[in-house]
Protein backbone atom coordinates (compact mmCIF):
# COMPACT_ATOMS: atom_id res chain seq x y z
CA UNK A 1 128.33 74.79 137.13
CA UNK A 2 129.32 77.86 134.72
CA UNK A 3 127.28 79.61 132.88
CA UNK A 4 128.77 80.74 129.80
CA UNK A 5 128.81 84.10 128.92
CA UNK A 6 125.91 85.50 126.12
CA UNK A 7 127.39 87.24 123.15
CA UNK A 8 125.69 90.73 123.68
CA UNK A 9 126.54 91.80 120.56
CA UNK A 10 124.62 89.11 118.66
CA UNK A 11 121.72 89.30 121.14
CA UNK A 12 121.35 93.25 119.71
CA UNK A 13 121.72 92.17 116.17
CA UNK A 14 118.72 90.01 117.09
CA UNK A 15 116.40 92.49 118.85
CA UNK A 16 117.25 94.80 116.31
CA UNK A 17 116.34 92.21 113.42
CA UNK A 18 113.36 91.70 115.02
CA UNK A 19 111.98 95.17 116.31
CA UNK A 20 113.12 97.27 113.19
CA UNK A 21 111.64 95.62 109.82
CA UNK A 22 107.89 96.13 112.26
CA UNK A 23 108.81 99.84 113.08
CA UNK A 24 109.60 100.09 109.26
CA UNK A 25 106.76 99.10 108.31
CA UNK A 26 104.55 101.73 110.45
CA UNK A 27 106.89 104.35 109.52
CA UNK A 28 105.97 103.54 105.29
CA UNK A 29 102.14 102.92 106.19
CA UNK A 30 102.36 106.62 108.46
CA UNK A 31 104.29 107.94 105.12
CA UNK A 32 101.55 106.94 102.50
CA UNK A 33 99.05 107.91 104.41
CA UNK A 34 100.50 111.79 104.46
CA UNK A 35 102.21 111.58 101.14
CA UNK A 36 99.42 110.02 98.79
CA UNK A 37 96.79 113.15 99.90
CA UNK A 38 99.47 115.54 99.16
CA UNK A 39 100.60 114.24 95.82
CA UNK A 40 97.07 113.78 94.66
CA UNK A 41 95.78 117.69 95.84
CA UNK A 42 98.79 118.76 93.42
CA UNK A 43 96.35 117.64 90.44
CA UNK A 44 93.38 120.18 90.40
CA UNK A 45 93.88 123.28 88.32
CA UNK A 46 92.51 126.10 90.83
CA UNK A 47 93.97 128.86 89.41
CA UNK A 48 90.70 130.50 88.44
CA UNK A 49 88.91 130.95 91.52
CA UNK A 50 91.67 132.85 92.55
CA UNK A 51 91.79 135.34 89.55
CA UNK A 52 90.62 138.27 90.47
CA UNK A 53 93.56 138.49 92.99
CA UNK A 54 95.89 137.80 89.78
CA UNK A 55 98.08 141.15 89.24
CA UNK A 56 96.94 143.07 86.21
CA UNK A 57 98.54 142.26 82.77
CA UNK A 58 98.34 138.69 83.10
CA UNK A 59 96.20 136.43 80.95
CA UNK A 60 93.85 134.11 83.04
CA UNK A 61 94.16 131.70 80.11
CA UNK A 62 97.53 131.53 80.26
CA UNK A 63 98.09 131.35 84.02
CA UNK A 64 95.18 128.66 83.53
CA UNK A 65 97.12 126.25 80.97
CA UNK A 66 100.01 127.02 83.11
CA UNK A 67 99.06 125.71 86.58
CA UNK A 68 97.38 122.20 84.72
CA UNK A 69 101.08 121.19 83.61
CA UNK A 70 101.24 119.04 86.97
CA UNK A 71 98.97 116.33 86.03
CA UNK A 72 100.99 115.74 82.44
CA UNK A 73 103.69 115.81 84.26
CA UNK A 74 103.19 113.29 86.59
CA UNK A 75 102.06 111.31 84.07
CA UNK A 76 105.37 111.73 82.26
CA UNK A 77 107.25 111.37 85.31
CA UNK A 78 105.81 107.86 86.32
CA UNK A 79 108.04 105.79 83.67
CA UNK A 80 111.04 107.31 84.72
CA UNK A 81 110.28 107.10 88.62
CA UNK A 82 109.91 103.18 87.46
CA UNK A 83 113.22 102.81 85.76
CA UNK A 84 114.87 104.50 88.49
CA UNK A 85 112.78 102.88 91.36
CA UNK A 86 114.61 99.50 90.62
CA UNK A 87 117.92 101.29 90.73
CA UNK A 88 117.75 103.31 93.52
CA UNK A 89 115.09 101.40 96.12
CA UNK A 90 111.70 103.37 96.93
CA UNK A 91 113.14 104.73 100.56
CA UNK A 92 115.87 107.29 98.60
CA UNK A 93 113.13 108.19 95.71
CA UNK A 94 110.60 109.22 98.34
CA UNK A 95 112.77 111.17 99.94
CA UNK A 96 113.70 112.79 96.58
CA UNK A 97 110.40 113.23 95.60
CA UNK A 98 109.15 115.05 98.54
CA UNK A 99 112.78 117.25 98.03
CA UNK A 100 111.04 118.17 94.69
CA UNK A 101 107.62 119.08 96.30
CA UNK A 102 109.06 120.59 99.31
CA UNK A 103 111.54 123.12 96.93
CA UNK A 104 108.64 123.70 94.50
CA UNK A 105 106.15 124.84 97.60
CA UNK A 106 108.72 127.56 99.10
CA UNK A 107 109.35 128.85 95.44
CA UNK A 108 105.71 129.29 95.00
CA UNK A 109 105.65 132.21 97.51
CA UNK A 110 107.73 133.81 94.88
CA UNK A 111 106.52 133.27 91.77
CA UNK A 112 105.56 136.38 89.42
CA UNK A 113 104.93 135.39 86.20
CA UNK A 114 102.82 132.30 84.01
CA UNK A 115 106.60 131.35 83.29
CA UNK A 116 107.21 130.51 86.56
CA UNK A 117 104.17 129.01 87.46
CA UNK A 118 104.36 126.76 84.54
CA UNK A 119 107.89 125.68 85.80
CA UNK A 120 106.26 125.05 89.47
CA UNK A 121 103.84 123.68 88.57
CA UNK A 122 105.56 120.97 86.62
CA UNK A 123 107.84 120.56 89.40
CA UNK A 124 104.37 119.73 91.19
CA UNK A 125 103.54 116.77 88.82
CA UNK A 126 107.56 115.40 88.98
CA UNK A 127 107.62 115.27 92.77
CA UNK A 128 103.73 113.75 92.44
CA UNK A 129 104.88 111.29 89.96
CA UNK A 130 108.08 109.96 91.88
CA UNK A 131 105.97 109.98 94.96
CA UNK A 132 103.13 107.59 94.19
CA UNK A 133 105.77 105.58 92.55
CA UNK A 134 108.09 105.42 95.23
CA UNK A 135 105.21 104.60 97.90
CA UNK A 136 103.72 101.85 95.67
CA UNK A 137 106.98 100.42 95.45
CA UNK A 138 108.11 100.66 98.86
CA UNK A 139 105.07 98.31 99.33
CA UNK A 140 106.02 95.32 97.32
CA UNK A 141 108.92 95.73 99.37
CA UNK A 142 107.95 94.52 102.42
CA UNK A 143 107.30 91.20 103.84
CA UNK A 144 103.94 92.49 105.32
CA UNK A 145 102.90 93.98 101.36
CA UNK A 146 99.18 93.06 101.82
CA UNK A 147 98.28 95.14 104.65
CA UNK A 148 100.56 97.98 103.43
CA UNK A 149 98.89 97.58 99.87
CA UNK A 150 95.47 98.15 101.95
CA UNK A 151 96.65 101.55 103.25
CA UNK A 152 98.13 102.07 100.27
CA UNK A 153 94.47 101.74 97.95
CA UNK A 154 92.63 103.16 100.41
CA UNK A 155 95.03 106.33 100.68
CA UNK A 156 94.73 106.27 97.13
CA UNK A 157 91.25 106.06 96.76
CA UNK A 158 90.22 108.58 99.37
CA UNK A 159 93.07 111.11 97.86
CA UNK A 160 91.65 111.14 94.70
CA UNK A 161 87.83 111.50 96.14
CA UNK A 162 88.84 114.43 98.84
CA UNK A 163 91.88 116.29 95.75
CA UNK A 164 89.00 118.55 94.65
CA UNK A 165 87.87 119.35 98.01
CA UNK A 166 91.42 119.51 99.61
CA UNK A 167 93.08 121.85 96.87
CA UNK A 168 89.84 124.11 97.44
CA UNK A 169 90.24 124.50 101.57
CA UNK A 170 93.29 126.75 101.74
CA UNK A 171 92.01 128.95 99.25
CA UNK A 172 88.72 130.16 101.50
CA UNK A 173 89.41 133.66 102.24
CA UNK A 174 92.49 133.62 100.36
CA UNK A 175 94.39 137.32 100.09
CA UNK A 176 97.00 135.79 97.27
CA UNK A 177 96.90 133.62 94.29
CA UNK A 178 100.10 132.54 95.52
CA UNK A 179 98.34 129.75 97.87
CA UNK A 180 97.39 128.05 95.04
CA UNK A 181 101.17 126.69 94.65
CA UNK A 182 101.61 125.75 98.39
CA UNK A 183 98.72 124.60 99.43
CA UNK A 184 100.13 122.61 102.29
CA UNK A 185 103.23 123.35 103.33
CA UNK A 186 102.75 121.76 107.16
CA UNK A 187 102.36 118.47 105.62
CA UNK A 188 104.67 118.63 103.52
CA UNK A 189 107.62 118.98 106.18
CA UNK A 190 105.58 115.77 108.13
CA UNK A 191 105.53 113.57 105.08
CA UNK A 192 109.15 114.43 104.36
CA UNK A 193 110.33 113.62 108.17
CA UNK A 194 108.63 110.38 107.23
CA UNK A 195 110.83 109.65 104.52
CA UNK A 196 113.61 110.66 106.28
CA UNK A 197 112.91 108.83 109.24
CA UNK A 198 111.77 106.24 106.54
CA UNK A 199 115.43 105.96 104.71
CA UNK A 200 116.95 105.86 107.93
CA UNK A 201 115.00 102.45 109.61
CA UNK A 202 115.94 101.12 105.91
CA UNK A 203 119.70 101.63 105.99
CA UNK A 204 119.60 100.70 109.61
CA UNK A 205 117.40 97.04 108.86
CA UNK A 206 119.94 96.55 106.09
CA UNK A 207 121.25 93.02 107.37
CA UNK A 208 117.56 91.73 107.88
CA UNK A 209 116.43 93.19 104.84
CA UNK A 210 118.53 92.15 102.19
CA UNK A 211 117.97 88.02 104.17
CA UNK A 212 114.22 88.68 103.44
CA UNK A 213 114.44 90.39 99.73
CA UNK A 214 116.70 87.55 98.86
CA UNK A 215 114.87 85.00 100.17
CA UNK A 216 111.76 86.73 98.04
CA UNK A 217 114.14 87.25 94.95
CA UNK A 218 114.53 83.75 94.00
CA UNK A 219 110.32 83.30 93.77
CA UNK A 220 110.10 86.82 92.73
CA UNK A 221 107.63 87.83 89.92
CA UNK A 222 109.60 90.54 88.36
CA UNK A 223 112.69 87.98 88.49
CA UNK A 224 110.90 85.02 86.76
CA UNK A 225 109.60 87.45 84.02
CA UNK A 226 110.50 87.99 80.40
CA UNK A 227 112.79 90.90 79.99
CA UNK A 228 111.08 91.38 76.82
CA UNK A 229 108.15 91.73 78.14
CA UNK A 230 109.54 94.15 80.89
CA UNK A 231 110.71 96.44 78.10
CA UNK A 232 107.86 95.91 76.20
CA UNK A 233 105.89 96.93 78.97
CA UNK A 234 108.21 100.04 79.69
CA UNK A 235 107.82 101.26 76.28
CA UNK A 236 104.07 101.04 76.39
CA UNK A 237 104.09 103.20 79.61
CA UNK A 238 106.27 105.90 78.21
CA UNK A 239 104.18 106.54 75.06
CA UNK A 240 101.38 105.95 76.84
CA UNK A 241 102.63 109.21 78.94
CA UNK A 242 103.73 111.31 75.88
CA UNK A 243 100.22 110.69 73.67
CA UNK A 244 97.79 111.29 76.43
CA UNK A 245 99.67 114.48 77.91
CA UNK A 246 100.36 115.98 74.74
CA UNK A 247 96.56 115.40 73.72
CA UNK A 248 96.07 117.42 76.92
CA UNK A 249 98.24 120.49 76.21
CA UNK A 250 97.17 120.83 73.00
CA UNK A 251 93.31 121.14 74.00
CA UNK A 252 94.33 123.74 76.11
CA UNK A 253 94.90 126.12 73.09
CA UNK A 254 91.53 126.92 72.15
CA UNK A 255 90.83 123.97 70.25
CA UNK A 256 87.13 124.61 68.20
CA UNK A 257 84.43 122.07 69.61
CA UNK A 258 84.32 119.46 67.60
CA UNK A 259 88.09 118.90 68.09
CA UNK A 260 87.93 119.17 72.14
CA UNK A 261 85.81 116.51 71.93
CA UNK A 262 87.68 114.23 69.35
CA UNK A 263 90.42 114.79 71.45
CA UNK A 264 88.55 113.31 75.01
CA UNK A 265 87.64 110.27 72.67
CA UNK A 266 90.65 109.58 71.12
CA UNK A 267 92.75 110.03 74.76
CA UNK A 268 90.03 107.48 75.62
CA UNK A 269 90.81 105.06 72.70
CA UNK A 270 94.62 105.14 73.05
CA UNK A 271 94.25 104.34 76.92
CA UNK A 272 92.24 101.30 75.93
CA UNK A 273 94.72 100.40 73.30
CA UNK A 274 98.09 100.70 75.04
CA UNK A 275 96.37 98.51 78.38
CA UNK A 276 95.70 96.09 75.45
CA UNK A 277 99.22 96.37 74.58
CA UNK A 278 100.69 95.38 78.29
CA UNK A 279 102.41 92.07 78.50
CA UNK A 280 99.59 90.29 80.27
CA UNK A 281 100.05 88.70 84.19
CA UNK A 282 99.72 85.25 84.73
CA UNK A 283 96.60 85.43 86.54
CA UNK A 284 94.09 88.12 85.63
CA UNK A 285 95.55 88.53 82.20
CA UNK A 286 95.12 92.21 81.49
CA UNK A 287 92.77 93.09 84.33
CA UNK A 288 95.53 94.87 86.56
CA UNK A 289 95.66 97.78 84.16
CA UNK A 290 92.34 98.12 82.77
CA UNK A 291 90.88 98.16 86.42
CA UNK A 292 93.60 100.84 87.29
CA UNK A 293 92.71 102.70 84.03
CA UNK A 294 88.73 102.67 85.10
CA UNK A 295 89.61 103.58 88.46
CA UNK A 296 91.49 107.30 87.40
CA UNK A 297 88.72 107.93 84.54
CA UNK A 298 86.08 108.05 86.68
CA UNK A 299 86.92 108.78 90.88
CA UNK A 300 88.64 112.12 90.65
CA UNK A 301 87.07 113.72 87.72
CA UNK A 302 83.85 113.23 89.02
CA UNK A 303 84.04 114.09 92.48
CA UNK A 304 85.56 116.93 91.06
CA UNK A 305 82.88 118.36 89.35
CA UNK A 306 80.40 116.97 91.93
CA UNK A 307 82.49 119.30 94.38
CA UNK A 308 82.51 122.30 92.29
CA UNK A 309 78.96 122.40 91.47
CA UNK A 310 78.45 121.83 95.33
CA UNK A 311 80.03 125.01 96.56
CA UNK A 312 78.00 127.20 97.88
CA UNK A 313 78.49 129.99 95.53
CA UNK A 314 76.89 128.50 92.77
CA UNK A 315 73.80 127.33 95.28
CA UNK A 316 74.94 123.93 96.63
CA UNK A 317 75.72 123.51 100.18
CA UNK A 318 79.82 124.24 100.39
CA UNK A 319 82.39 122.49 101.44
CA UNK A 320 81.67 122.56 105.08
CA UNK A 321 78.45 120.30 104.94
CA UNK A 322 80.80 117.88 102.20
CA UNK A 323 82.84 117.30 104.73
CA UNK A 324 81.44 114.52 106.97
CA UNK A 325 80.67 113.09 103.76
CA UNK A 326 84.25 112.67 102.44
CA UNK A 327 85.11 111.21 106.12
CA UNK A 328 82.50 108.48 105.84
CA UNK A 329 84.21 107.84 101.72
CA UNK A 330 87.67 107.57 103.65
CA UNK A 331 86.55 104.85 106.32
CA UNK A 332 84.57 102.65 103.63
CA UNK A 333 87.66 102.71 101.74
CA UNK A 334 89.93 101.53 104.21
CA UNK A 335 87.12 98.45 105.15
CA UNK A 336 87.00 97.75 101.63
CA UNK A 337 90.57 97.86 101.06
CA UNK A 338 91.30 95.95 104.12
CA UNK A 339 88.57 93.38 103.00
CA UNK A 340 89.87 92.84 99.85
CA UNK A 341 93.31 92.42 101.13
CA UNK A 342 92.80 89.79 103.37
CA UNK A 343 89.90 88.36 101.12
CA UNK A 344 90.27 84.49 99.80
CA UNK A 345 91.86 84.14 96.52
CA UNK A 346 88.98 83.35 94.85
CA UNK A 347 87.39 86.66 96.31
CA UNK A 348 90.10 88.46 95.36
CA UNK A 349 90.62 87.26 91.76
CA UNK A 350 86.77 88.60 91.22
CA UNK A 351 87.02 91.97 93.08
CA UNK A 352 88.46 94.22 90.10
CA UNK A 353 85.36 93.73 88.04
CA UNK A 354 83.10 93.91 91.44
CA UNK A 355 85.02 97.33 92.17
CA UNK A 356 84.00 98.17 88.34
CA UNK A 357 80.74 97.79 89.21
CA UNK A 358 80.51 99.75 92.33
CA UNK A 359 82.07 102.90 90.97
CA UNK A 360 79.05 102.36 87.95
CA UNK A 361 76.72 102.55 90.25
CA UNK A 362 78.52 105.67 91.71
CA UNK A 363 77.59 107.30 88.81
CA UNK A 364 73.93 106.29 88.68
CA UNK A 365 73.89 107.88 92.27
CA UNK A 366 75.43 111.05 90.98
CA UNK A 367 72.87 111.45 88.13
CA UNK A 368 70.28 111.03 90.57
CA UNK A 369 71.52 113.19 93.61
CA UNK A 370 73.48 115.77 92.08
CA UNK A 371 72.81 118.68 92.61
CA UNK A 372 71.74 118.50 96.58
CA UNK A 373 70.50 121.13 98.81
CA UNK A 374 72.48 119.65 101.45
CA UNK A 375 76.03 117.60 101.63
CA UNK A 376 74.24 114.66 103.70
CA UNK A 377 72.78 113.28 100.33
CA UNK A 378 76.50 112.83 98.59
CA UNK A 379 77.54 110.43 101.17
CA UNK A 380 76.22 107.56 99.01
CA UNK A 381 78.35 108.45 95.48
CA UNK A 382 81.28 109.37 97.44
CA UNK A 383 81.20 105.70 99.42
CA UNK A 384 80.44 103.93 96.39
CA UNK A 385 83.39 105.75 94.39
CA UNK A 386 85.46 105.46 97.05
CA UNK A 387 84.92 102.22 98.15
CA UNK A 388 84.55 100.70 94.92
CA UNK A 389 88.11 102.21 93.96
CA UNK A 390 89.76 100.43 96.66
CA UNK A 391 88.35 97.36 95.97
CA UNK A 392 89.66 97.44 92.28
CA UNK A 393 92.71 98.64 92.89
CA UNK A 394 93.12 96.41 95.59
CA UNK A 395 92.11 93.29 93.93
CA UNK A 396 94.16 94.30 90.60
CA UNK A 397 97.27 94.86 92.73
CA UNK A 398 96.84 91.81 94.74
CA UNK A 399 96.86 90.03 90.73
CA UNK A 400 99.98 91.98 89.61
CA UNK A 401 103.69 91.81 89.57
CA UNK A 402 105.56 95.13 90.82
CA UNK A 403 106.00 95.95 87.28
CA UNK A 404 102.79 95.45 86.53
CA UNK A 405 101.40 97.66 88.81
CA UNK A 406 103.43 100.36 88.42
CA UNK A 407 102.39 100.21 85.05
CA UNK A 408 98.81 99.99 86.20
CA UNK A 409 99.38 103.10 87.76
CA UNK A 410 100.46 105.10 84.75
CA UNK A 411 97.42 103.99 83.33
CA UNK A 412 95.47 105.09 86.31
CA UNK A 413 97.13 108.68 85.56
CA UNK A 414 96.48 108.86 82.35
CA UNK A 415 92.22 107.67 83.12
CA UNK A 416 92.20 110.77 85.46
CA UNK A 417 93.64 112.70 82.39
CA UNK A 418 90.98 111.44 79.91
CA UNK A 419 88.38 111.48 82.52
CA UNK A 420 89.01 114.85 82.67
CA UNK A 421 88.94 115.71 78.91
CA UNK A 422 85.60 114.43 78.70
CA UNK A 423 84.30 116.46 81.22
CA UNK A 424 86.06 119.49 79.46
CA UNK A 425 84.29 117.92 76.19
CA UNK A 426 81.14 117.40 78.07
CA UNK A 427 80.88 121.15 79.63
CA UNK A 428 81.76 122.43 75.74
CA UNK A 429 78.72 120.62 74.03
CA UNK A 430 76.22 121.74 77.02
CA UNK A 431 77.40 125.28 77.14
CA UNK A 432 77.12 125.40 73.00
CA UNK A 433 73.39 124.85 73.43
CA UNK A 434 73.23 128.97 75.30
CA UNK A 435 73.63 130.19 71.61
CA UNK A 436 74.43 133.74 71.35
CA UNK A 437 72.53 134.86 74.41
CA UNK A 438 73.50 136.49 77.61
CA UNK A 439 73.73 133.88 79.81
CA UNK A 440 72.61 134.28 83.83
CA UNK A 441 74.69 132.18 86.34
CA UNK A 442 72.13 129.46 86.92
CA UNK A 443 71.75 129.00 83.53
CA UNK A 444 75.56 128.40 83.50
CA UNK A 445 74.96 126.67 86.42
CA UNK A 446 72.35 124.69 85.28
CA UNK A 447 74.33 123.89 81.89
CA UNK A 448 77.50 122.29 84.27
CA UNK A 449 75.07 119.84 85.84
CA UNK A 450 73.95 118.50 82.49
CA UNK A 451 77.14 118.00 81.93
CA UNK A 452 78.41 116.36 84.47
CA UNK A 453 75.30 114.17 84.16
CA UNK A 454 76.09 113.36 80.62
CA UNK A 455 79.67 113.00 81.55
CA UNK A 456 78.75 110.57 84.15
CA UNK A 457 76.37 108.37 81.41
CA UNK A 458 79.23 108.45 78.76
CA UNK A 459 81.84 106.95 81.52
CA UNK A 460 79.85 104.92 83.09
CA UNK A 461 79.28 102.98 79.57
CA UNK A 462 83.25 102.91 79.12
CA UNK A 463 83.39 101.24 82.59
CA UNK A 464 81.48 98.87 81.52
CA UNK A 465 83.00 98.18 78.29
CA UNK A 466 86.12 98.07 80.45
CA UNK A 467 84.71 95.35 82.83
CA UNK A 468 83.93 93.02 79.47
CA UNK A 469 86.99 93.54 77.50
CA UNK A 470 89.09 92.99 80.43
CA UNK A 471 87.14 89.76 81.12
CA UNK A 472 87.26 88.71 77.22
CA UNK A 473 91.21 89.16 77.34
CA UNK A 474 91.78 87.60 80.41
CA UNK A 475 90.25 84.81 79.01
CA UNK A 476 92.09 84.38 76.02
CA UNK A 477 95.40 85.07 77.90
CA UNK A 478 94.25 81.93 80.37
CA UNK A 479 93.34 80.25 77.67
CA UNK A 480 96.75 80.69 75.81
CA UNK A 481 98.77 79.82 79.23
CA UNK A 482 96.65 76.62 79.70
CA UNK A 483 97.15 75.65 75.76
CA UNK A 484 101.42 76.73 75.93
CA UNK A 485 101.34 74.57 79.33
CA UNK A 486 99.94 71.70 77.98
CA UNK A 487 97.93 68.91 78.79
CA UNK A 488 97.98 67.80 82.90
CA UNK A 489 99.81 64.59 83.20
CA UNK A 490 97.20 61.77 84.43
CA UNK A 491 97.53 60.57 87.81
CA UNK A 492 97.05 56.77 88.74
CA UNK A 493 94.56 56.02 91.47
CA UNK A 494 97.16 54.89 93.98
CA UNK A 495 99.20 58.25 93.13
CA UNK A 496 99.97 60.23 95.87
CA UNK A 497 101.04 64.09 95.81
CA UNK A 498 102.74 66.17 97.97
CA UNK A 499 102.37 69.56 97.57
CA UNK A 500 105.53 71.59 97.31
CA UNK A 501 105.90 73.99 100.63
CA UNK A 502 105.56 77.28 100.76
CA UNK A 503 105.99 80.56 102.74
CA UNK A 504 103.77 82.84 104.00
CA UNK A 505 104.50 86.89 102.85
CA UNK A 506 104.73 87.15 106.71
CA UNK A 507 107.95 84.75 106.40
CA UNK A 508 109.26 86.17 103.42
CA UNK A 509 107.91 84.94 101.15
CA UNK A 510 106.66 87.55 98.99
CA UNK A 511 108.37 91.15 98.94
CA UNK A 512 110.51 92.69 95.64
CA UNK A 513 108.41 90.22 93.20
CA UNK A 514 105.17 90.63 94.84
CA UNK A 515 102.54 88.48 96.37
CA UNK A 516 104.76 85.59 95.74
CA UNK A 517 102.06 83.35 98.21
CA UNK A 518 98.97 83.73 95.83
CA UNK A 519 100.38 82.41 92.75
């Protein structure tokens, strides 16, 4: 009998449908892994323990305000890297923003004046900002978005634990103040073969991709949403950006003390306010962004400070013994990301506040270890930060929309902002108390510690105040869906219901909109 003849051509288009969406997604988990790190390090301001290889004639101040444009930046940035996220597709803008990154780092080996640093520096922030955007994005993009929104928080959340640490490394034995603005150049030139290897898989999946972002589309979350309330939220985001970033500039013009720290409260206040203003989610009401907005207050600016007042120079133990301790931070945050990923609903819908509450009793372990005469001692805050930042963003993610969590993560950006106006507030009222003496380095010393131990009571109250409003609005918005929704219809004892079906996000059934499956 004959055998007929198999189409080749369609038996490709099949091993290609099948092997390339799974190579895509390693290639975007490989990609946030090297990009988050390296768009969070562009955040400290190091400038100043590099001055005294600054040329003569320029201001310290000035280079100082200069090289902290990248945070407001990014903050700025974010809102546009959403609008243009949903035009463009997250493989193109993470390929643009590591352009913008990658242009800004070989410029930086020329720069010669606070001009051009400020410029750079900015550049930093935009290339930052499209960059976390992008990778989030990229995320909700894929069929397998819970396992790539673990590697995603845990990137996160060990970025923004190490970004103190990490912007500090290149600058150990340093012969130009120059390094400051390319800290990293080698992975810079991995992560952006990633996203060029990245764009390439996602032109090349195009067929299989658009079947499984179609089949998503019609369940979507972003598709079944109000476009009011998509512009509302847009809105919210962008003066969200322009308030807390020009709050920051303008503190950095020698503001008296009184009006540095009205400042750190108010940038406080108007966080809280505009993550009252988001439309809220179906489930979890407002929760997304006020978990988001607790995570960035707290995890970077205080393992900031923690890492500064641990270098050895100022009598801690240095970064070499903080090390091991950072590793151990990383690998509780990808278990507690991973966890809270593949957690039960009911788990899940609970693990923002839970995450609260971990990075609260962070702080309690920072007041109580910090200082240490040895980095062993730090590994408990750093885990609990880290760990307990994964876990809410995790769990607030897993509760949003796309929108919504890009959103979330302006918000997040604009808590590390505040967080780190407080601190500036914090370090002001402590060092007022030296009065008009001389002061000796350990009493300067001594000063920063009581401030970052005040810092870390004052936030660790707004956490809290953060876990209770988020639950009291959540409420209410449940409360308003059930009441809109009305009554259940009664069901007679012989009733019988079938439950609709539904797809698993491994079969498509969650990807542009989001974890479609949960809802």
């Amino acid at each position: 009998m004959a055998v007929p003849p198999v189409p080749q051509s369609r038996t490709a288009t099949a091993v290609r449908a099948a092997r390339v969406p799974l190579l895509l997604d390693i290639v975007i988990g490989l990609l946030i892994a090297a990009a988050l790190p390296l768009a969070v390090v562009a955040i400290p301001n190091t400038i100043s323990l590099v001055a005294t290889l600054l040329p003569p004639g320029i201001s310290h101040i000035d280079m100082m305000r200069m090289h902290g444009l990248a945070l407001p930046a990014m903050l700025l940035t974010v809102p546009l890297a959403m609008l243009a996220v949903r035009r463009f597709r997250a493989a193109p803008m993470a390929v643009a923003g590591l352009i913008v990154l990658a242009l800004a780092d070989v410029a930086g080996g020329y720069a010669n004046s606070v001009a051009t640093v400020g410029v750079l520096r900015a550049l930093h922030g935009v290339g930052a900002g499209v960059l976390v955007t992008a990778t989030l994005a990229a995320v909700y993009e894929r069929p397998r978005w819970r396992i790539l929104l673990a590697i995603w928080g845990a990137a996160l959340a060990a970025s923004m634990v190490t970004a103190q640490a990490l912007a500090l490394w290149p600058l150990d034995g340093a012969d130009s103040w120059r390094i400051t603005l390319q800290p990293y150049p080698l992975l810079t030139g991995v992560a952006l073969v990633l996203a060029a290897a990245y764009l390439v898989l996602w032109l090349i999946a195009g067929d299989a991709r658009r079947d499984d972002e179609d089949g998503a589309a019609a369940d979507s979350g972003s598709a079944g949403e109000d476009p009011a309330a998509a512009r509302r939220r847009l809105v919210v985001v962008c003066l969200l950006g322009v308030v807390v970033a020009a709050l920051s500039v303008g503190m950095s013009f020698g503001w008296p003390w009184y009006l540095v720290i009205a400042g750190a409260v108010a940038a406080v206040i108007v966080l809280l306010a505009f993550g009252a203003l988001l439309p809220p989610e179906p489930r979890g009401g407002r929760t997304p962004a006020f978990a988001a907005l607790g995570t960035g207050l707290v995890i970077l600016p205080a393992t900031a400070q923690v890492t500064i007042i641990e270098l050895r120079g100022v009598g801690g133990p240095g970064l070499k013994e903080l090390w091991i301790p950072f590793a151990v931070a990383a690998v509780v945050a990808l278990g507690a990301a991973i966890g809270t990923a593949l957690a039960p609903e009911s788990l899940a819908e609970k693990a923002p506040s839970l995450g609260l509450v971990a990075v609260v009793a962070g702080l309690a372990a920072i007041r109580i270890i910090v200082p240490s005469p040895s980095g062993a001692p730090l590994t408990l805050p750093f885990a609990l930060l880290a760990a307990g930042a994964a876990v809410t963003l995790l769990g607030a993610f897993r509760l949003a929309r796309p929108g919504s969590a890009l959103a979330a993560l302006a918000l997040c950006l604009g808590g590390v902002l505040a967080g780190f106006l407080l601190g500036t507030a914090a370090q002001v009222y402590q060092l007022m108390g030296l009065g008009e003496a001389v002061p000796t380095k350990l009493m300067v010393v001594n000063r920063f510690v009581e401030a970052l131990h005040l810092w870390a009571l004052a936030t660790g109250f707004v956490v809290v105040a953060i876990i209770v409003l988020a639950a009291l609005l959540a409420r209410r918005s449940g409360a308003a869906t059930a009441a809109a929704a009305g009554p259940e219809p009664a069901r007679g004892d012989g009733e019988v219901v079938i439950p609709a079906p539904t797809r698993s996000p491994e079969e498509g059934g969650g990807l542009a909109g989001g974890p479609i499956s949960d809802r």
